[in-house]
PDB file of N, CA and C in Angstrom:
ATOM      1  N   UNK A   1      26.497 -20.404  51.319  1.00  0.00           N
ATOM      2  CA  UNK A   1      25.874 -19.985  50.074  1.00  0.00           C
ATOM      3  C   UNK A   1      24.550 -19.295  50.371  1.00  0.00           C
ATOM      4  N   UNK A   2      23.977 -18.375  50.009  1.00  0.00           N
ATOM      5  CA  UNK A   2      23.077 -17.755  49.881  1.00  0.00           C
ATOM      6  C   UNK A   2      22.083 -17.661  48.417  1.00  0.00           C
ATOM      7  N   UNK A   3      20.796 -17.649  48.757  1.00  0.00           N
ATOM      8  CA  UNK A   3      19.932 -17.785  47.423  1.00  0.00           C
ATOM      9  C   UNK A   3      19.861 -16.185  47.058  1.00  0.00           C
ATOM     10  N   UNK A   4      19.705 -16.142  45.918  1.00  0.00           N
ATOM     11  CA  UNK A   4      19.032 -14.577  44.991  1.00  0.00           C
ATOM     12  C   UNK A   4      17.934 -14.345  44.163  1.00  0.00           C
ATOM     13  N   UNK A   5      17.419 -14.124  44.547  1.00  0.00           N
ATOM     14  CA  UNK A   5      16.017 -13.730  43.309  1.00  0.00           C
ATOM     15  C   UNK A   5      15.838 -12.493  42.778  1.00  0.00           C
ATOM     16  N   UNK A   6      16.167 -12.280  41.478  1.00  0.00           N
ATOM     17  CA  UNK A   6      15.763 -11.646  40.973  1.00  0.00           C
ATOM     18  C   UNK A   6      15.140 -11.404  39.523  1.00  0.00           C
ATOM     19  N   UNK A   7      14.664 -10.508  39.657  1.00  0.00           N
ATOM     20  CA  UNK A   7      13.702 -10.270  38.096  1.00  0.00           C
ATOM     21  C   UNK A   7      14.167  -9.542  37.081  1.00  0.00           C
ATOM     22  N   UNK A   8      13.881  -9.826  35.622  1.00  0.00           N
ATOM     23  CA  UNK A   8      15.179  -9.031  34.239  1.00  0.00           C
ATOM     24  C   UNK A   8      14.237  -9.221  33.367  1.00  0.00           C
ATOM     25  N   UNK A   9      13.896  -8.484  32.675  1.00  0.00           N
ATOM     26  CA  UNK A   9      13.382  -8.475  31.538  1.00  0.00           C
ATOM     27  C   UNK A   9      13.641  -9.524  30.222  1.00  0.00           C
ATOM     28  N   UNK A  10      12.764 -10.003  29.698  1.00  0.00           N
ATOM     29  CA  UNK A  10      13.070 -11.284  28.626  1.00  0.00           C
ATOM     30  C   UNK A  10      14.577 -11.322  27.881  1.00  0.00           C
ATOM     31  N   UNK A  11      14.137 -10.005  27.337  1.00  0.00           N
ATOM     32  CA  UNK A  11      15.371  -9.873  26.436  1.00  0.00           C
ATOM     33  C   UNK A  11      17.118  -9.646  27.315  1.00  0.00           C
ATOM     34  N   UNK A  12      16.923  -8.983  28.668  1.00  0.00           N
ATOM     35  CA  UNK A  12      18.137  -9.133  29.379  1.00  0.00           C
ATOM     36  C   UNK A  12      18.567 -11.126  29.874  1.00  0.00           C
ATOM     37  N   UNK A  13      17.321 -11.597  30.092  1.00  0.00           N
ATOM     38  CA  UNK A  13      17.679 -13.098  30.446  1.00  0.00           C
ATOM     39  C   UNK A  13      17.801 -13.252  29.095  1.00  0.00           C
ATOM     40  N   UNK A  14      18.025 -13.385  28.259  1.00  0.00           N
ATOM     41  CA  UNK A  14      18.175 -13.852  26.545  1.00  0.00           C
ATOM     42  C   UNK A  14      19.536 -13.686  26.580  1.00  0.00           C
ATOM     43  N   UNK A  15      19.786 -11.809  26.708  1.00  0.00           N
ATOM     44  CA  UNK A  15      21.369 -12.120  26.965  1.00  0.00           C
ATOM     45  C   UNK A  15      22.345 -13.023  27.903  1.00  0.00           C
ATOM     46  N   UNK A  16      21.460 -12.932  28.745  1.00  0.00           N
ATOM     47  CA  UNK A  16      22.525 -13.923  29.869  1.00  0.00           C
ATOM     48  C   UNK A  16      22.582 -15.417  29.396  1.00  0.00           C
ATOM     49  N   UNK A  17      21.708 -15.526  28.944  1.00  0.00           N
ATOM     50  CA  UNK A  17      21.491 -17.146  29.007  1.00  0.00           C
ATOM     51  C   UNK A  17      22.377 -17.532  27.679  1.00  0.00           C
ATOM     52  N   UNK A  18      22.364 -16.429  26.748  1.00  0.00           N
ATOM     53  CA  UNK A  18      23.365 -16.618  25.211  1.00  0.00           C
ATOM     54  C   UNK A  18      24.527 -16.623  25.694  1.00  0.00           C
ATOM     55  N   UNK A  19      25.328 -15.356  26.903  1.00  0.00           N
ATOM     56  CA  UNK A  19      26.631 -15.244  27.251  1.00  0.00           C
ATOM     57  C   UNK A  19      26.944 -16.766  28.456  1.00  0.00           C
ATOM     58  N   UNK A  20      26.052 -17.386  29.162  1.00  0.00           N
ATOM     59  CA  UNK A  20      26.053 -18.336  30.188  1.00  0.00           C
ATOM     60  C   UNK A  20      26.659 -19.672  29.144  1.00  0.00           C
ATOM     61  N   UNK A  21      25.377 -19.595  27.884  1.00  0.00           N
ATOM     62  CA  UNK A  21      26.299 -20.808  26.879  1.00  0.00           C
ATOM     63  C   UNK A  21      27.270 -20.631  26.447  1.00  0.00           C
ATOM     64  N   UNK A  22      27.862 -19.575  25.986  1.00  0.00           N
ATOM     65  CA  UNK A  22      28.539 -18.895  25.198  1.00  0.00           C
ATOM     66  C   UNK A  22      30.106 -19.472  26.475  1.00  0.00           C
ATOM     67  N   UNK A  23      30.025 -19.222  27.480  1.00  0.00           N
ATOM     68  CA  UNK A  23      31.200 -19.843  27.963  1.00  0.00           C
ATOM     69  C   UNK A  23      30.513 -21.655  28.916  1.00  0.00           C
ATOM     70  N   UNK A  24      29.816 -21.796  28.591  1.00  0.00           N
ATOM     71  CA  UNK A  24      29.699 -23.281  28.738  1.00  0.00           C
ATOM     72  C   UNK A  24      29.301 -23.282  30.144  1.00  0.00           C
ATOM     73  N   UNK A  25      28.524 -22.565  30.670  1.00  0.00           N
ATOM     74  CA  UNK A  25      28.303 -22.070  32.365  1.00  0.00           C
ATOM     75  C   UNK A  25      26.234 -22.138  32.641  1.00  0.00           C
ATOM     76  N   UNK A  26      25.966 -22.286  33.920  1.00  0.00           N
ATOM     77  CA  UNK A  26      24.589 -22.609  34.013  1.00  0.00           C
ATOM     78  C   UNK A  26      24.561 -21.328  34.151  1.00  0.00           C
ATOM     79  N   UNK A  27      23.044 -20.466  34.219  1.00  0.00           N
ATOM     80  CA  UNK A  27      22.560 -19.148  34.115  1.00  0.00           C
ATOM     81  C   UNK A  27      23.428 -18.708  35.963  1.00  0.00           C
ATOM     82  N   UNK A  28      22.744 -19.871  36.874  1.00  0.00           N
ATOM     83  CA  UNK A  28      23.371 -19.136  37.959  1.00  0.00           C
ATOM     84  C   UNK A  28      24.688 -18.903  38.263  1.00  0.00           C
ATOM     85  N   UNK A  29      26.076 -19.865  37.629  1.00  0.00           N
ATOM     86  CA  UNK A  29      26.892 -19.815  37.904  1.00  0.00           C
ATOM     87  C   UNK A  29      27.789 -18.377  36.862  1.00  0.00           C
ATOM     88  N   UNK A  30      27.263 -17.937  35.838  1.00  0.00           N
ATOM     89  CA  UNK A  30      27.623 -16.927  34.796  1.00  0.00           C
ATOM     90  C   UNK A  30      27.224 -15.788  35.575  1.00  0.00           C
ATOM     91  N   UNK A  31      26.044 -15.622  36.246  1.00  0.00           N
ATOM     92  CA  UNK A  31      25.836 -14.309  36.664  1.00  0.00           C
ATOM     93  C   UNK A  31      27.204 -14.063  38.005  1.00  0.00           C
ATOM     94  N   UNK A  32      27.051 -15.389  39.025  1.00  0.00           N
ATOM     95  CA  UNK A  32      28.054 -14.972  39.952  1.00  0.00           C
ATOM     96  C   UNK A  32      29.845 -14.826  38.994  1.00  0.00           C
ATOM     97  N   UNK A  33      29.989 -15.138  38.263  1.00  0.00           N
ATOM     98  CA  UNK A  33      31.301 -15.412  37.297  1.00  0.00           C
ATOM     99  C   UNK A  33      31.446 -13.632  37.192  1.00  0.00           C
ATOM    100  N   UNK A  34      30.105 -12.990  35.922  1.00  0.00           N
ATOM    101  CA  UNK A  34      30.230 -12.237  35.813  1.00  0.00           C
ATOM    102  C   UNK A  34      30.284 -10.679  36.647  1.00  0.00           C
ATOM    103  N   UNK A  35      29.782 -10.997  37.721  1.00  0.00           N
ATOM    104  CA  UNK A  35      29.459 -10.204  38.423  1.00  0.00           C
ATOM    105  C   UNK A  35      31.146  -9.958  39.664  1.00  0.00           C
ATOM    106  N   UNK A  36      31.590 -11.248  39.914  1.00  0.00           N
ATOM    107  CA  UNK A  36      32.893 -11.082  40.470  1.00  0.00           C
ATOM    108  C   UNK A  36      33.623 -10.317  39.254  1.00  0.00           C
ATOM    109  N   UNK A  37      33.778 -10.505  37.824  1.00  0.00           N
ATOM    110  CA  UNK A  37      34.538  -9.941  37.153  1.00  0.00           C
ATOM    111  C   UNK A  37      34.319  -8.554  37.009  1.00  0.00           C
ATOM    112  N   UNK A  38      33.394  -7.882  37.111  1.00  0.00           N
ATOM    113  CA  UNK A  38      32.877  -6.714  37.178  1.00  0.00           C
ATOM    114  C   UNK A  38      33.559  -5.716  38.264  1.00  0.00           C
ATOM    115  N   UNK A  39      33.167  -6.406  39.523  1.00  0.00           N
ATOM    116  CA  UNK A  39      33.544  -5.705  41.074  1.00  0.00           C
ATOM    117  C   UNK A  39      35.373  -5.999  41.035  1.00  0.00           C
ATOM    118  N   UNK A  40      35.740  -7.175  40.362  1.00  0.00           N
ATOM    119  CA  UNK A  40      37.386  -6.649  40.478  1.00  0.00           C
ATOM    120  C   UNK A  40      37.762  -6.240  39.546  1.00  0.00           C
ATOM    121  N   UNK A  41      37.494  -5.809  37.996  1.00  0.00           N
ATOM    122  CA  UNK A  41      38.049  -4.912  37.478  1.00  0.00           C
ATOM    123  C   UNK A  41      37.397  -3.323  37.313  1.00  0.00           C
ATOM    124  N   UNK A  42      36.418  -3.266  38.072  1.00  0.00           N
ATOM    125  CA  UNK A  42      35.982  -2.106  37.604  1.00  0.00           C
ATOM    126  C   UNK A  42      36.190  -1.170  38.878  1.00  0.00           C
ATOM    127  N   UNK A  43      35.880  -1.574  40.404  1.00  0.00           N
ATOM    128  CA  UNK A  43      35.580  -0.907  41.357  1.00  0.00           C
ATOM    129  C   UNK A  43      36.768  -1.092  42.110  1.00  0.00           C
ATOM    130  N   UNK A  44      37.861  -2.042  41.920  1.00  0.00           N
ATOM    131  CA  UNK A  44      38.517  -1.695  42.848  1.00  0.00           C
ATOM    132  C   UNK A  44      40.229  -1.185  41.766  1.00  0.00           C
ATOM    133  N   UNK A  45      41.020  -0.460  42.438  1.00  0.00           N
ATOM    134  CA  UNK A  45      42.543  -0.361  42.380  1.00  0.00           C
ATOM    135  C   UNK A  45      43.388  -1.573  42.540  1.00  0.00           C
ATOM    136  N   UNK A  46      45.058  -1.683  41.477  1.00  0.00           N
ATOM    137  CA  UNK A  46      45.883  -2.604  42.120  1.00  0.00           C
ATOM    138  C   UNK A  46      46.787  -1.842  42.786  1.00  0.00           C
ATOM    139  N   UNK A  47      47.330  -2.383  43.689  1.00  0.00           N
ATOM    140  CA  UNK A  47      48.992  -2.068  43.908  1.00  0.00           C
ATOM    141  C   UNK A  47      49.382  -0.970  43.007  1.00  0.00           C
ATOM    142  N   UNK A  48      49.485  -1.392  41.705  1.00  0.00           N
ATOM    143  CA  UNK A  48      50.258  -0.822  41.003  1.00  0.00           C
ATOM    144  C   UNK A  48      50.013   0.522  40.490  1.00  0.00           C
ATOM    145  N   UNK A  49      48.770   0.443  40.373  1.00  0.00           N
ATOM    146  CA  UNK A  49      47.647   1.619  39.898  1.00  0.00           C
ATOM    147  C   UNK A  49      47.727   2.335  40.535  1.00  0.00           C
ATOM    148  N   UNK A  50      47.232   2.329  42.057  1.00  0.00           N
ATOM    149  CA  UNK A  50      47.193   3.003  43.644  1.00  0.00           C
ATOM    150  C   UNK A  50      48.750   3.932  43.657  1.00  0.00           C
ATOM    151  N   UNK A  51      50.132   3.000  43.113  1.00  0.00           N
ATOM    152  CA  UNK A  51      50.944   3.708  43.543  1.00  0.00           C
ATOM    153  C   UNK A  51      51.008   4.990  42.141  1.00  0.00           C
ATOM    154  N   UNK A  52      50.928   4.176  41.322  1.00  0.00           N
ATOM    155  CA  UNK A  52      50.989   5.300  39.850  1.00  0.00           C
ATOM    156  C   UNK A  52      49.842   6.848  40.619  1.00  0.00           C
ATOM    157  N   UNK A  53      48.728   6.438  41.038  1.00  0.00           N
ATOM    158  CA  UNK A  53      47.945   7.669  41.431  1.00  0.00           C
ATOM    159  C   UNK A  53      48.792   8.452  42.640  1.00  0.00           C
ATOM    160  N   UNK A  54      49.134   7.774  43.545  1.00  0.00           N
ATOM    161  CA  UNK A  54      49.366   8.278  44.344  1.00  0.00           C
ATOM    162  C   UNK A  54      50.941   9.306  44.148  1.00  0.00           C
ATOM    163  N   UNK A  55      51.980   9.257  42.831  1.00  0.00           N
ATOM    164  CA  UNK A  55      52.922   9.705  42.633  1.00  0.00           C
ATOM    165  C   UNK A  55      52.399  11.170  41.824  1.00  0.00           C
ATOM    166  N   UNK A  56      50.823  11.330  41.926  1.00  0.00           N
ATOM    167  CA  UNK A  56      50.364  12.480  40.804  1.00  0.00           C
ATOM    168  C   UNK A  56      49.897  13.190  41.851  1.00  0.00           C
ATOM    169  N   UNK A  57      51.197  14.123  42.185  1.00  0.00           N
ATOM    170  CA  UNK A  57      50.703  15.284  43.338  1.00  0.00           C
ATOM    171  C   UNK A  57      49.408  16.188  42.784  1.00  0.00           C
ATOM    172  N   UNK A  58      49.460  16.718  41.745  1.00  0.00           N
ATOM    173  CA  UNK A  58      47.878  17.125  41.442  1.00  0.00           C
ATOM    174  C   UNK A  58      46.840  16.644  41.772  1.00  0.00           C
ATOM    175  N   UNK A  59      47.039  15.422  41.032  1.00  0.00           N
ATOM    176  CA  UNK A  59      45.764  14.547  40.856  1.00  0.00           C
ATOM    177  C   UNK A  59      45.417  14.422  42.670  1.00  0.00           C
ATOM    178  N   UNK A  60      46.382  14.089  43.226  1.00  0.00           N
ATOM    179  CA  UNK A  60      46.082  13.896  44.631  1.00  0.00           C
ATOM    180  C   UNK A  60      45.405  15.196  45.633  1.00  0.00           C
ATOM    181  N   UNK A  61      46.330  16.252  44.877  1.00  0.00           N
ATOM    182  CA  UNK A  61      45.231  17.130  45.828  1.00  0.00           C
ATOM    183  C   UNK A  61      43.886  18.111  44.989  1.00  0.00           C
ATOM    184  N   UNK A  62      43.707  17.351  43.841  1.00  0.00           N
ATOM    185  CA  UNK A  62      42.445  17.600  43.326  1.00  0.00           C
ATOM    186  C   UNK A  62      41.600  16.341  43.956  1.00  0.00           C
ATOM    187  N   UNK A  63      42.092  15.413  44.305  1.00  0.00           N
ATOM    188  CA  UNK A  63      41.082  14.735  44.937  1.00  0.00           C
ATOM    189  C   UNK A  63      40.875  14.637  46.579  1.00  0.00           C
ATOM    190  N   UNK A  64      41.615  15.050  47.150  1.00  0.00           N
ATOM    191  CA  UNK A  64      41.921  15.494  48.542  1.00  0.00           C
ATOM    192  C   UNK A  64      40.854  17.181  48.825  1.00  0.00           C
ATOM    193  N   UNK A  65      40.721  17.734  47.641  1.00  0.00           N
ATOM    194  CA  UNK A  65      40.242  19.299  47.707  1.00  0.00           C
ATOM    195  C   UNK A  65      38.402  18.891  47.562  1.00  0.00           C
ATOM    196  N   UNK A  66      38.650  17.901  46.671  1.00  0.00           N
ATOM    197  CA  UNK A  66      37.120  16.943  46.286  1.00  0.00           C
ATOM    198  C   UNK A  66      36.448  16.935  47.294  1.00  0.00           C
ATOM    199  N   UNK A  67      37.364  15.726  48.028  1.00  0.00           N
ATOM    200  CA  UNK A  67      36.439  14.851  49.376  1.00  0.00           C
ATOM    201  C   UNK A  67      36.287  16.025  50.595  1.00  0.00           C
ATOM    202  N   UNK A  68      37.068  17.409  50.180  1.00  0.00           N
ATOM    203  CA  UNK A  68      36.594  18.282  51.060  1.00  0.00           C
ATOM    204  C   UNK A  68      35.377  18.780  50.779  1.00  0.00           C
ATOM    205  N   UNK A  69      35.009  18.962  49.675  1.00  0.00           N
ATOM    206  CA  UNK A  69      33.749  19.661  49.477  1.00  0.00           C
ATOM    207  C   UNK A  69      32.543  19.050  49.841  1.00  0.00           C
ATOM    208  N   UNK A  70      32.722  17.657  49.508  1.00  0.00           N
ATOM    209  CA  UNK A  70      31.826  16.567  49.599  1.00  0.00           C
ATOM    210  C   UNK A  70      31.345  16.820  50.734  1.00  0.00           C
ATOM    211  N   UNK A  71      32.231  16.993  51.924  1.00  0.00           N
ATOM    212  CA  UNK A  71      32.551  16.590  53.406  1.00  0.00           C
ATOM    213  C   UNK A  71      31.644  18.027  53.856  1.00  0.00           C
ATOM    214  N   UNK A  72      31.815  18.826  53.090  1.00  0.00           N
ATOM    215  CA  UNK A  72      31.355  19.998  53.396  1.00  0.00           C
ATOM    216  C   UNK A  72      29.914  20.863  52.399  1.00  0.00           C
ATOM    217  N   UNK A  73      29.390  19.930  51.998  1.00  0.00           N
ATOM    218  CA  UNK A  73      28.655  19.902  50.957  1.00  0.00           C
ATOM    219  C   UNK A  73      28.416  20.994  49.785  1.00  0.00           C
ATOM    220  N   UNK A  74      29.467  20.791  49.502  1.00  0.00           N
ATOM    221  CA  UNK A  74      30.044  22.264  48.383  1.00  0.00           C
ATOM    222  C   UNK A  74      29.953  21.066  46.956  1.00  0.00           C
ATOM    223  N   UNK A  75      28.716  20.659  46.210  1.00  0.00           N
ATOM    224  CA  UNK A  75      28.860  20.471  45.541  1.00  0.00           C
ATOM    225  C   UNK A  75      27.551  20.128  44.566  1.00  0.00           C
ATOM    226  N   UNK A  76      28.178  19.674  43.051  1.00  0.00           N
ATOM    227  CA  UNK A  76      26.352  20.243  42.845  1.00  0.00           C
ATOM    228  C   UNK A  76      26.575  18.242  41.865  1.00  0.00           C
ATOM    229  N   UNK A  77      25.527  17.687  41.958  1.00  0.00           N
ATOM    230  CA  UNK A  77      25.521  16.379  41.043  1.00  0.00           C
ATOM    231  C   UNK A  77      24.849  16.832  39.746  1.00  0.00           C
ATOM    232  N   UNK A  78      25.332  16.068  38.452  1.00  0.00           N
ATOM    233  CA  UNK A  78      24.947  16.722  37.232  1.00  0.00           C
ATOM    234  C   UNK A  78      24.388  15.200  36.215  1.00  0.00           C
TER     235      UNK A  78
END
């Protein structure tokens, strides 16, 4: 286990601490709760998803043409 410190503004600990009761959880154990729920539905792919993308020959080499530019710094952030 590892410790964390960090700092949030009143009103962001207000929210946490309403959503921490709100499922019956201590402040520290809601943030790690919420924060695993975050990183697996938001950042990663399933199986299933991965294969659905991967059957979209477009989509695949619009993103294959992407990571070229990237690679080659042909690109502008907006």
């Amino acid at each position: 286990m590892k410790t964390v410190t960090m700092r949030v503004d009143d009103s962001v600990y207000q929210m946490i601490a309403l959503a921490a009761s709100g499922e019956r959880r201590n402040i520290s154990n809601f943030i790690e709760y919420a924060t695993l729920q975050y990183l697996s539905s938001a950042q990663y792919v399933d199986n299933a998803e991965m294969a659905e993308i991967m059957t979209d020959k477009e989509l695949v080499e619009n993103l294959k043409r992407g990571f070229e530019e990237v690679k080659n710094g042909e690109y502008t952030i907006v």
